[in-house]
PDB file of N, CA and C in Angstrom:
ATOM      1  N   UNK A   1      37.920  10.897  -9.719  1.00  0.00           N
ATOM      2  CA  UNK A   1      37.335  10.422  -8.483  1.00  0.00           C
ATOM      3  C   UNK A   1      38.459  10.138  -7.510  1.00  0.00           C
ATOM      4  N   UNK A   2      38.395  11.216  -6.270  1.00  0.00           N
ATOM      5  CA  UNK A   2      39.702  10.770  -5.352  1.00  0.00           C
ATOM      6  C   UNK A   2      39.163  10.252  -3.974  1.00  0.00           C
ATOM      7  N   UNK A   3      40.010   9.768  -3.269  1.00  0.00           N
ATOM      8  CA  UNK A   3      40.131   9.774  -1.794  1.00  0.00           C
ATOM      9  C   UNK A   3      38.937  10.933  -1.729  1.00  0.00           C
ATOM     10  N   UNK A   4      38.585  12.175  -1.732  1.00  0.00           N
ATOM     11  CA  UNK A   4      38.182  12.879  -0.936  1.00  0.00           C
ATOM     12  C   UNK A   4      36.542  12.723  -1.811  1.00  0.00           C
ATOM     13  N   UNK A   5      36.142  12.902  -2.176  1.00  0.00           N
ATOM     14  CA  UNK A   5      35.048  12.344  -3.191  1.00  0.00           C
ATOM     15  C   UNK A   5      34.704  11.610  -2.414  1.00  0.00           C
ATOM     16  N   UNK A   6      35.306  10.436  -1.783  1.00  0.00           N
ATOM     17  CA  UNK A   6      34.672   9.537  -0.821  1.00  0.00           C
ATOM     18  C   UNK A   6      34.011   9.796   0.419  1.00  0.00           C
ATOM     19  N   UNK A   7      34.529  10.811   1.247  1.00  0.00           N
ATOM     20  CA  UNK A   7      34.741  11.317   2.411  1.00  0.00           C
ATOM     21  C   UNK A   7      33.664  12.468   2.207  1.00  0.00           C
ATOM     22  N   UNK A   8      33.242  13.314   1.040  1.00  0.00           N
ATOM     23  CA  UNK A   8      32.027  14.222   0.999  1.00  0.00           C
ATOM     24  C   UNK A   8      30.848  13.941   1.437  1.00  0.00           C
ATOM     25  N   UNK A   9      30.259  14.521   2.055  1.00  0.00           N
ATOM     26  CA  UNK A   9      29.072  14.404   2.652  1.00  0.00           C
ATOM     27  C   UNK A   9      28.057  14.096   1.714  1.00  0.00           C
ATOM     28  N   UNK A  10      27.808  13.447   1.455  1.00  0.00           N
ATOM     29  CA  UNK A  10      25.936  13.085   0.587  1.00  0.00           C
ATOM     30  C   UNK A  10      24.805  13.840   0.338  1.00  0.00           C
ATOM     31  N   UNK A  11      24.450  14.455  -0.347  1.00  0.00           N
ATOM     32  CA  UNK A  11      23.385  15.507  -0.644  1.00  0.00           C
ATOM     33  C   UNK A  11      22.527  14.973  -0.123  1.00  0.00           C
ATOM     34  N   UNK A  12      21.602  15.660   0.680  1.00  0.00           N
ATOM     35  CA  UNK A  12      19.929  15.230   1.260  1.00  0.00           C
ATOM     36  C   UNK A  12      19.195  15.890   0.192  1.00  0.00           C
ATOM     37  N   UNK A  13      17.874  15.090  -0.151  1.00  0.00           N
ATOM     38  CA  UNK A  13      17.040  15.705  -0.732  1.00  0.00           C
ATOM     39  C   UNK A  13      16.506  16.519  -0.711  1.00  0.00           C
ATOM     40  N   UNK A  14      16.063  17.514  -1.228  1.00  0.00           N
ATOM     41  CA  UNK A  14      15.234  18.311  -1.254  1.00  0.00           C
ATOM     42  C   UNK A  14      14.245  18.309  -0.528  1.00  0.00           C
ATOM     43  N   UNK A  15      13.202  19.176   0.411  1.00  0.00           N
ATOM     44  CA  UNK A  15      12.290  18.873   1.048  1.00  0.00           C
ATOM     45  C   UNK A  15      10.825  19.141  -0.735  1.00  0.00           C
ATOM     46  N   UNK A  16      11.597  19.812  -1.520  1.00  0.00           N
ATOM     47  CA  UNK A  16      10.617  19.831  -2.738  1.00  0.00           C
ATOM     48  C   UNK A  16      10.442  18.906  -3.418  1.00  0.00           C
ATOM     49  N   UNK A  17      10.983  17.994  -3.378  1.00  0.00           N
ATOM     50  CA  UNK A  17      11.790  16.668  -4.331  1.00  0.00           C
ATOM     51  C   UNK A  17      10.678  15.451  -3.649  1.00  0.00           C
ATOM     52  N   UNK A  18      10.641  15.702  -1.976  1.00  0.00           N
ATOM     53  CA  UNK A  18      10.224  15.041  -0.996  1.00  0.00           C
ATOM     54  C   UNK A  18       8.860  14.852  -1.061  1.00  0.00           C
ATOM     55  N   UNK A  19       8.319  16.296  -1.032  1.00  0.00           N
ATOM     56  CA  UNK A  19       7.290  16.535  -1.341  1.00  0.00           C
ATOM     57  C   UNK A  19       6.388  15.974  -2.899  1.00  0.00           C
ATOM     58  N   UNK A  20       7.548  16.256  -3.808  1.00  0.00           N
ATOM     59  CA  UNK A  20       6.721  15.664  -5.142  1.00  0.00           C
ATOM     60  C   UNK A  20       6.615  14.261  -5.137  1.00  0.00           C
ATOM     61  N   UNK A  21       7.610  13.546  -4.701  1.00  0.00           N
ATOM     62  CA  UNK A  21       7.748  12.329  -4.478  1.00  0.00           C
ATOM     63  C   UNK A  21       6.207  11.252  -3.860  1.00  0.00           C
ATOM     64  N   UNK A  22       5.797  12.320  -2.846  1.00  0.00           N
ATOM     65  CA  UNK A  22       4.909  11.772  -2.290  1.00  0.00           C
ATOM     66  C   UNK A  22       3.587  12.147  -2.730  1.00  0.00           C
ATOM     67  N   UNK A  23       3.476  13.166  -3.377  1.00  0.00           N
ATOM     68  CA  UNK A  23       2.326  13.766  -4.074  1.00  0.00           C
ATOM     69  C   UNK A  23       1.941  12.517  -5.085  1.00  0.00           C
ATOM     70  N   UNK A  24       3.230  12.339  -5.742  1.00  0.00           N
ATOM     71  CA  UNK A  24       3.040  10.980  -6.595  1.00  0.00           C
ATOM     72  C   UNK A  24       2.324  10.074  -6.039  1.00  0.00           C
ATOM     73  N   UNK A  25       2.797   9.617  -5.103  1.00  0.00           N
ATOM     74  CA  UNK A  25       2.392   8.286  -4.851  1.00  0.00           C
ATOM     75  C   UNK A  25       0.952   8.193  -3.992  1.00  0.00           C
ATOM     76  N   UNK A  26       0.230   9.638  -3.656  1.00  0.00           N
ATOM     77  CA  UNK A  26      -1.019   9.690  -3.411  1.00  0.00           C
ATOM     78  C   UNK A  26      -1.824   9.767  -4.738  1.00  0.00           C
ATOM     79  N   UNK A  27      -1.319  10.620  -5.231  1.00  0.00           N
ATOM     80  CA  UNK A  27      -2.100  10.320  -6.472  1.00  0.00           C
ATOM     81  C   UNK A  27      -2.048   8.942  -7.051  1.00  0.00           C
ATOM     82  N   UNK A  28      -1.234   8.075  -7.355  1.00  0.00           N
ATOM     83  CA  UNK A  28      -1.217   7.242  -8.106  1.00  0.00           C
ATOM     84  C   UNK A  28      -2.852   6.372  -7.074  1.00  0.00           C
ATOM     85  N   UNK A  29      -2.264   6.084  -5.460  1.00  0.00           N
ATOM     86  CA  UNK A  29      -3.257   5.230  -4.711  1.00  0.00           C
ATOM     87  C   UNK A  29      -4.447   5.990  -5.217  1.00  0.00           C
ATOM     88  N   UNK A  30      -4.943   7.279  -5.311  1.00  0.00           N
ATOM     89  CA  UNK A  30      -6.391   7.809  -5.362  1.00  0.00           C
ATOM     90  C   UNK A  30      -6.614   7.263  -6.649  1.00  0.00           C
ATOM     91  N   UNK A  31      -6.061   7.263  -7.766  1.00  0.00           N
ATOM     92  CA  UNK A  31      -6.419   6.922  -9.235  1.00  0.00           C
ATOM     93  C   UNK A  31      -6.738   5.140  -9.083  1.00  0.00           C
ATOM     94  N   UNK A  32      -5.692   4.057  -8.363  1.00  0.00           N
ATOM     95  CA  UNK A  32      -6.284   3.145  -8.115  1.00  0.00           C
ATOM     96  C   UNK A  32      -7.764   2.525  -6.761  1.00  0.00           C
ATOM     97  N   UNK A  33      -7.850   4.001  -6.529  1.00  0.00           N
ATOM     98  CA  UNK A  33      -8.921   3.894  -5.533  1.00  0.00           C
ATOM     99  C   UNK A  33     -10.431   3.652  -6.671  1.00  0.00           C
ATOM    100  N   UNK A  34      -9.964   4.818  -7.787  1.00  0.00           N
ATOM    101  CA  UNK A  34     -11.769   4.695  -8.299  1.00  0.00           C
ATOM    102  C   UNK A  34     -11.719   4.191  -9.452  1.00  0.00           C
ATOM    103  N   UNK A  35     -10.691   3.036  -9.809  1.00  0.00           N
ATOM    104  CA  UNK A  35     -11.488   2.073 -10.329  1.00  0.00           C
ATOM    105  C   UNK A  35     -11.983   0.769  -9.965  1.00  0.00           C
ATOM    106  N   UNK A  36     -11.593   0.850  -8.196  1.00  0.00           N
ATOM    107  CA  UNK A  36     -12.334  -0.266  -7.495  1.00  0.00           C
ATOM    108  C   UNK A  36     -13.732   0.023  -7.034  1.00  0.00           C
ATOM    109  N   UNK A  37     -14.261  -1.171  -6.994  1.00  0.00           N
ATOM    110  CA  UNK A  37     -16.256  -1.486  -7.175  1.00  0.00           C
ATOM    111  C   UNK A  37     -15.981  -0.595  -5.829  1.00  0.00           C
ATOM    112  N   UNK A  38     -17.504  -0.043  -5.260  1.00  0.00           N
ATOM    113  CA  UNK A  38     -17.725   0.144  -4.642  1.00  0.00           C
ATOM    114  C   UNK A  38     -18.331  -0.966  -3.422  1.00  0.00           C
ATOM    115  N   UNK A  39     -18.017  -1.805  -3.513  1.00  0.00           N
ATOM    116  CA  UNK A  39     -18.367  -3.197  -2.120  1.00  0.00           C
ATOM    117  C   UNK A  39     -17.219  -3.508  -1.975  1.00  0.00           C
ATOM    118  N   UNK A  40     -15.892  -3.048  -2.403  1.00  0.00           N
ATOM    119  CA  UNK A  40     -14.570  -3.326  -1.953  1.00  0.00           C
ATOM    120  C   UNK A  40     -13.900  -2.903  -0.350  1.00  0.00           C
ATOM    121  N   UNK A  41     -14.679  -1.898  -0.026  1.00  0.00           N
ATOM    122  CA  UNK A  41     -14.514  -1.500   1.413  1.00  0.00           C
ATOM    123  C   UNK A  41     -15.254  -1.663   2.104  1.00  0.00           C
ATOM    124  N   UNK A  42     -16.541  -2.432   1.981  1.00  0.00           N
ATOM    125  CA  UNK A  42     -17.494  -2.700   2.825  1.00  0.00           C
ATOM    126  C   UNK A  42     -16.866  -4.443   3.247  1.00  0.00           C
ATOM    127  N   UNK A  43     -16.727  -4.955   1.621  1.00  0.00           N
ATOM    128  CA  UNK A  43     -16.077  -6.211   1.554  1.00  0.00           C
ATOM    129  C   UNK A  43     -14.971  -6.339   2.191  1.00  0.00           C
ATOM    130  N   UNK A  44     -13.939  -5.879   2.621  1.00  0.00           N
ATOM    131  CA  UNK A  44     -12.994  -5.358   3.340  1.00  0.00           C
ATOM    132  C   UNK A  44     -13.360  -5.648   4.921  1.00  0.00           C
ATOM    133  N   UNK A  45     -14.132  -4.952   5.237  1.00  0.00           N
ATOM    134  CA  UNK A  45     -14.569  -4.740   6.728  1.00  0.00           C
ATOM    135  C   UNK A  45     -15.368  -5.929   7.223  1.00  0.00           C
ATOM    136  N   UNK A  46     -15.939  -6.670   6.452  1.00  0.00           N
ATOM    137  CA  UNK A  46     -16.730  -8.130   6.669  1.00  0.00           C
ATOM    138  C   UNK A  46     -15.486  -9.053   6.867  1.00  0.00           C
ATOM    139  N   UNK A  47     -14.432  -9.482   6.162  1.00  0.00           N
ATOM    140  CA  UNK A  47     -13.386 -10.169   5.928  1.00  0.00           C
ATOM    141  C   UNK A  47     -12.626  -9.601   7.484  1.00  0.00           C
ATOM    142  N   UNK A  48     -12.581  -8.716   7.310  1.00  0.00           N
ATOM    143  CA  UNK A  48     -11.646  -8.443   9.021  1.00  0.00           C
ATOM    144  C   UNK A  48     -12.686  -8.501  10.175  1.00  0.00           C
ATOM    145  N   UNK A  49     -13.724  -8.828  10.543  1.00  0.00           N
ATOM    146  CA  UNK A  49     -14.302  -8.801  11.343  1.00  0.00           C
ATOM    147  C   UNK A  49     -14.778 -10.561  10.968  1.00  0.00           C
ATOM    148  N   UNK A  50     -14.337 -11.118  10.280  1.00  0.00           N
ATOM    149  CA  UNK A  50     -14.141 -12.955  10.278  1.00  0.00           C
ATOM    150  C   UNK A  50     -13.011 -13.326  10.926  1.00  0.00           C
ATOM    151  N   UNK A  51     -12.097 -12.476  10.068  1.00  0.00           N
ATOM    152  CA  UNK A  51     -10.614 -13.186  10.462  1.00  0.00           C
ATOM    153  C   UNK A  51     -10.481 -12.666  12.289  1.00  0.00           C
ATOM    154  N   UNK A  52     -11.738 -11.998  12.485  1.00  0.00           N
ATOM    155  CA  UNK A  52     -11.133 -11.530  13.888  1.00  0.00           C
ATOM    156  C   UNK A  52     -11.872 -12.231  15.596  1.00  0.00           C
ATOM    157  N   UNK A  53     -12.608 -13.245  13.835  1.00  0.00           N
ATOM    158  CA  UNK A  53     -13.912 -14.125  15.513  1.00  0.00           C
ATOM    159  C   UNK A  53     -12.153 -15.151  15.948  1.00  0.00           C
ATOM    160  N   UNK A  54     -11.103 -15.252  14.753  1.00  0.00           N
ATOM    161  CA  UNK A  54     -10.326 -16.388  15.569  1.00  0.00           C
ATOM    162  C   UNK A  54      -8.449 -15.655  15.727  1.00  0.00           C
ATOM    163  N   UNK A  55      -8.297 -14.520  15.301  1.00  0.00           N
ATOM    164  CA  UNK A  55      -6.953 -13.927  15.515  1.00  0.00           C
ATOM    165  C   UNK A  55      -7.270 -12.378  15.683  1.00  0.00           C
ATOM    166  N   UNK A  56      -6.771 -11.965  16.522  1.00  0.00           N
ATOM    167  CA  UNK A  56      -6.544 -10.613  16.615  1.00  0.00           C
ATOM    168  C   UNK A  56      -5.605  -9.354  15.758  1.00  0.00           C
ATOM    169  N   UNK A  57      -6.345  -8.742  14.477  1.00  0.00           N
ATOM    170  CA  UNK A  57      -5.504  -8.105  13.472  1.00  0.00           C
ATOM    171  C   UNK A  57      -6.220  -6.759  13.641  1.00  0.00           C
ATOM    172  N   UNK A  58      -5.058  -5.929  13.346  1.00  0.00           N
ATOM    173  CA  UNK A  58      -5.382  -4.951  12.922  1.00  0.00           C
ATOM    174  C   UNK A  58      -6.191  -3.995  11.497  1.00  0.00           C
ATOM    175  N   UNK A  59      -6.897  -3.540  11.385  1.00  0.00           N
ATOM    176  CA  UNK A  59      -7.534  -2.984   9.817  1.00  0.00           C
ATOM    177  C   UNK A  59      -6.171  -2.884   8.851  1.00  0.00           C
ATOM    178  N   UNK A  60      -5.283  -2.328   9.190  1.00  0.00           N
ATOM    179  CA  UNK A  60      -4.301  -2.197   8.629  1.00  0.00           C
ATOM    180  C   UNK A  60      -3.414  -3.123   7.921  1.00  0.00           C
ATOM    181  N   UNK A  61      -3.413  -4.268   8.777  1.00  0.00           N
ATOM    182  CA  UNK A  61      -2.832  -5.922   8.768  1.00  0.00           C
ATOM    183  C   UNK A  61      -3.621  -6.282   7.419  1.00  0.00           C
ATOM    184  N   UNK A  62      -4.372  -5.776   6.821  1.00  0.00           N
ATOM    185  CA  UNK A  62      -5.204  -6.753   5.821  1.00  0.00           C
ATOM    186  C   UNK A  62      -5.706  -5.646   4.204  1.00  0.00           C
ATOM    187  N   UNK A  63      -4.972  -6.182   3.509  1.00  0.00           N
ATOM    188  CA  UNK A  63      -5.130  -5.409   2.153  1.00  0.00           C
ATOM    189  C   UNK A  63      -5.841  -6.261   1.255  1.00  0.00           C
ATOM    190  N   UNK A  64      -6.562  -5.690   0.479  1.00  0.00           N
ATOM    191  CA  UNK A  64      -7.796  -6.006  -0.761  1.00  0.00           C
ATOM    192  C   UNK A  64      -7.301  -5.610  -1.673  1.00  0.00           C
ATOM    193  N   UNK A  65      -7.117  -5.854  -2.967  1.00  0.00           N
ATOM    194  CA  UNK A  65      -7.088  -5.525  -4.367  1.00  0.00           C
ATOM    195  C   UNK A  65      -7.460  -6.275  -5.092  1.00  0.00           C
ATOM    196  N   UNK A  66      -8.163  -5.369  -6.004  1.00  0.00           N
ATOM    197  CA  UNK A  66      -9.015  -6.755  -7.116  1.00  0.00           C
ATOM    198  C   UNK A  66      -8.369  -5.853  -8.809  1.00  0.00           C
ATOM    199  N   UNK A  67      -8.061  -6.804  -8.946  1.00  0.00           N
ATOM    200  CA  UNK A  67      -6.787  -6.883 -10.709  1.00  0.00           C
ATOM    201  C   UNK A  67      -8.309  -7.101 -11.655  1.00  0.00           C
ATOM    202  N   UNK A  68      -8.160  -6.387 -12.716  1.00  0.00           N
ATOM    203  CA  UNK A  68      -9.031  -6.459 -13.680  1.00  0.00           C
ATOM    204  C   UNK A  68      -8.143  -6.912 -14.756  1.00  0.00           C
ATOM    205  N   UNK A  69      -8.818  -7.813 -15.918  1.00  0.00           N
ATOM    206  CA  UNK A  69      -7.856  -8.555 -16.733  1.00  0.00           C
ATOM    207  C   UNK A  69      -8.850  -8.372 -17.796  1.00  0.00           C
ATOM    208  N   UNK A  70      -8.667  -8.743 -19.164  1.00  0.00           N
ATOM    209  CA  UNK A  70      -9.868  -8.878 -20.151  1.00  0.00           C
ATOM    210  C   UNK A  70     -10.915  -9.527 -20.094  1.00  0.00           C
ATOM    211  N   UNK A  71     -11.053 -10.822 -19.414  1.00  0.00           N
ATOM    212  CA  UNK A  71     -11.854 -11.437 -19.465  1.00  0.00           C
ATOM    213  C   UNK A  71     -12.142 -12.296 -17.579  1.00  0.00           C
ATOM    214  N   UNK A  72     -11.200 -11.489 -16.692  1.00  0.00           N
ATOM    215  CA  UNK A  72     -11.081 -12.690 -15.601  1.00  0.00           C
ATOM    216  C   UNK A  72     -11.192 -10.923 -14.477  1.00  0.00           C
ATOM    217  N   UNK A  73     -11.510 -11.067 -13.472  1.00  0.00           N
ATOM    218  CA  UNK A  73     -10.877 -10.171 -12.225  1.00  0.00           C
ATOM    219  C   UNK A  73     -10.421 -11.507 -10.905  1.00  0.00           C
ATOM    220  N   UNK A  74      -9.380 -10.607 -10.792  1.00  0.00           N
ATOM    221  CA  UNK A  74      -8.690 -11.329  -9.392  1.00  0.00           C
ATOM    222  C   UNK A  74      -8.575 -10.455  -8.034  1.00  0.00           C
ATOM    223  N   UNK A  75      -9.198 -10.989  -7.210  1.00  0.00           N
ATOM    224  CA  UNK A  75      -8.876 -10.792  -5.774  1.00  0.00           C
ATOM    225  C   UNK A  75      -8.138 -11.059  -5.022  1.00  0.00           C
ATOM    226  N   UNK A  76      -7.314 -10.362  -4.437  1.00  0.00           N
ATOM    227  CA  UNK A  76      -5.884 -10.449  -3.907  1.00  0.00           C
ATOM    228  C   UNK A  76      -6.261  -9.942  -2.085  1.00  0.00           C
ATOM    229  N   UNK A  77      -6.169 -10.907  -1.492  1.00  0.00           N
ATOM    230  CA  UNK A  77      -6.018 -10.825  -0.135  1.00  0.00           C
ATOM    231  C   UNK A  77      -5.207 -11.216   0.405  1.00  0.00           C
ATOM    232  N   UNK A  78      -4.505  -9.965   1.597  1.00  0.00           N
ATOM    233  CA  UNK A  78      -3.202 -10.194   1.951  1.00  0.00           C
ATOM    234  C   UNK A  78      -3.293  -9.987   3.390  1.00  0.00           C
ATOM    235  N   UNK A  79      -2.869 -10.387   4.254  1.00  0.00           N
ATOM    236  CA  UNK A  79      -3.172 -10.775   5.942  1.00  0.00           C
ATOM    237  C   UNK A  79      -2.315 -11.034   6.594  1.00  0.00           C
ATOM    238  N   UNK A  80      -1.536  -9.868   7.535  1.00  0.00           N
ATOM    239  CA  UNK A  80      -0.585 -10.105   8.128  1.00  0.00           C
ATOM    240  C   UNK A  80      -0.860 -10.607   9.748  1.00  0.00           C
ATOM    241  N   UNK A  81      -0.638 -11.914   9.631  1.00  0.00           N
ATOM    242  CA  UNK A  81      -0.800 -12.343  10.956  1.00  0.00           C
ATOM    243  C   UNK A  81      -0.206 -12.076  12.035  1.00  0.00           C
ATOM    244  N   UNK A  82      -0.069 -11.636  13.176  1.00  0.00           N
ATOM    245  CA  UNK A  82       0.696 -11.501  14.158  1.00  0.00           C
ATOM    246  C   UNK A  82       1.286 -12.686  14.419  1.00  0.00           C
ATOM    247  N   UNK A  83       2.349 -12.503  15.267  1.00  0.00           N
ATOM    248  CA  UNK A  83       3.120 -13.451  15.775  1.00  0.00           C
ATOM    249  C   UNK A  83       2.922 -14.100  16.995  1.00  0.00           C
ATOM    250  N   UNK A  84       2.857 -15.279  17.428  1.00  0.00           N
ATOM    251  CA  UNK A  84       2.222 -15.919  18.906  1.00  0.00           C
ATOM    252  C   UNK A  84       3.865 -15.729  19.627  1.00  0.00           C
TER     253      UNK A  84
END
């Protein structure tokens, strides 16, 4: 490892590499899409149209996930408030 080793330019990824990369990670979201209930996106859209009689958010600003456990499920609501 010399001086010049340092100074080499950095390989960019692959635009194939890029591509699989992200293939992944749609797939993974679609696979956690269907094992959520189906009132999770309706439930979704009620919750942002509350939080919105008193702050102004975007659909985006506000994520749902519900964790299945053996014996318990958890609902995870996450709400990015804007800044005043």
């Amino acid at each position: 490892m010399g001086i010049f080793e340092f100074f080499k330019s950095k390989k960019e990824p692959s635009s194939a590499s890029v591509a699989k990369d992200r293939l992944q990670i749609i797939v993974a979201h679609e696979r956690s899409q269907r094992t959520q209930p189906d009132y999770l996106p309706q439930m979704q859209q009620e919750i942002i149209d509350v939080i919105r009689k008193y702050v102004q958010v975007e659909s985006d600003d506000v994520q749902i996930q519900l964790d299945n456990t053996d014996d318990c499920s958890v609902l995870e609501l996450n709400v990015t408030l804007p800044e005043k």
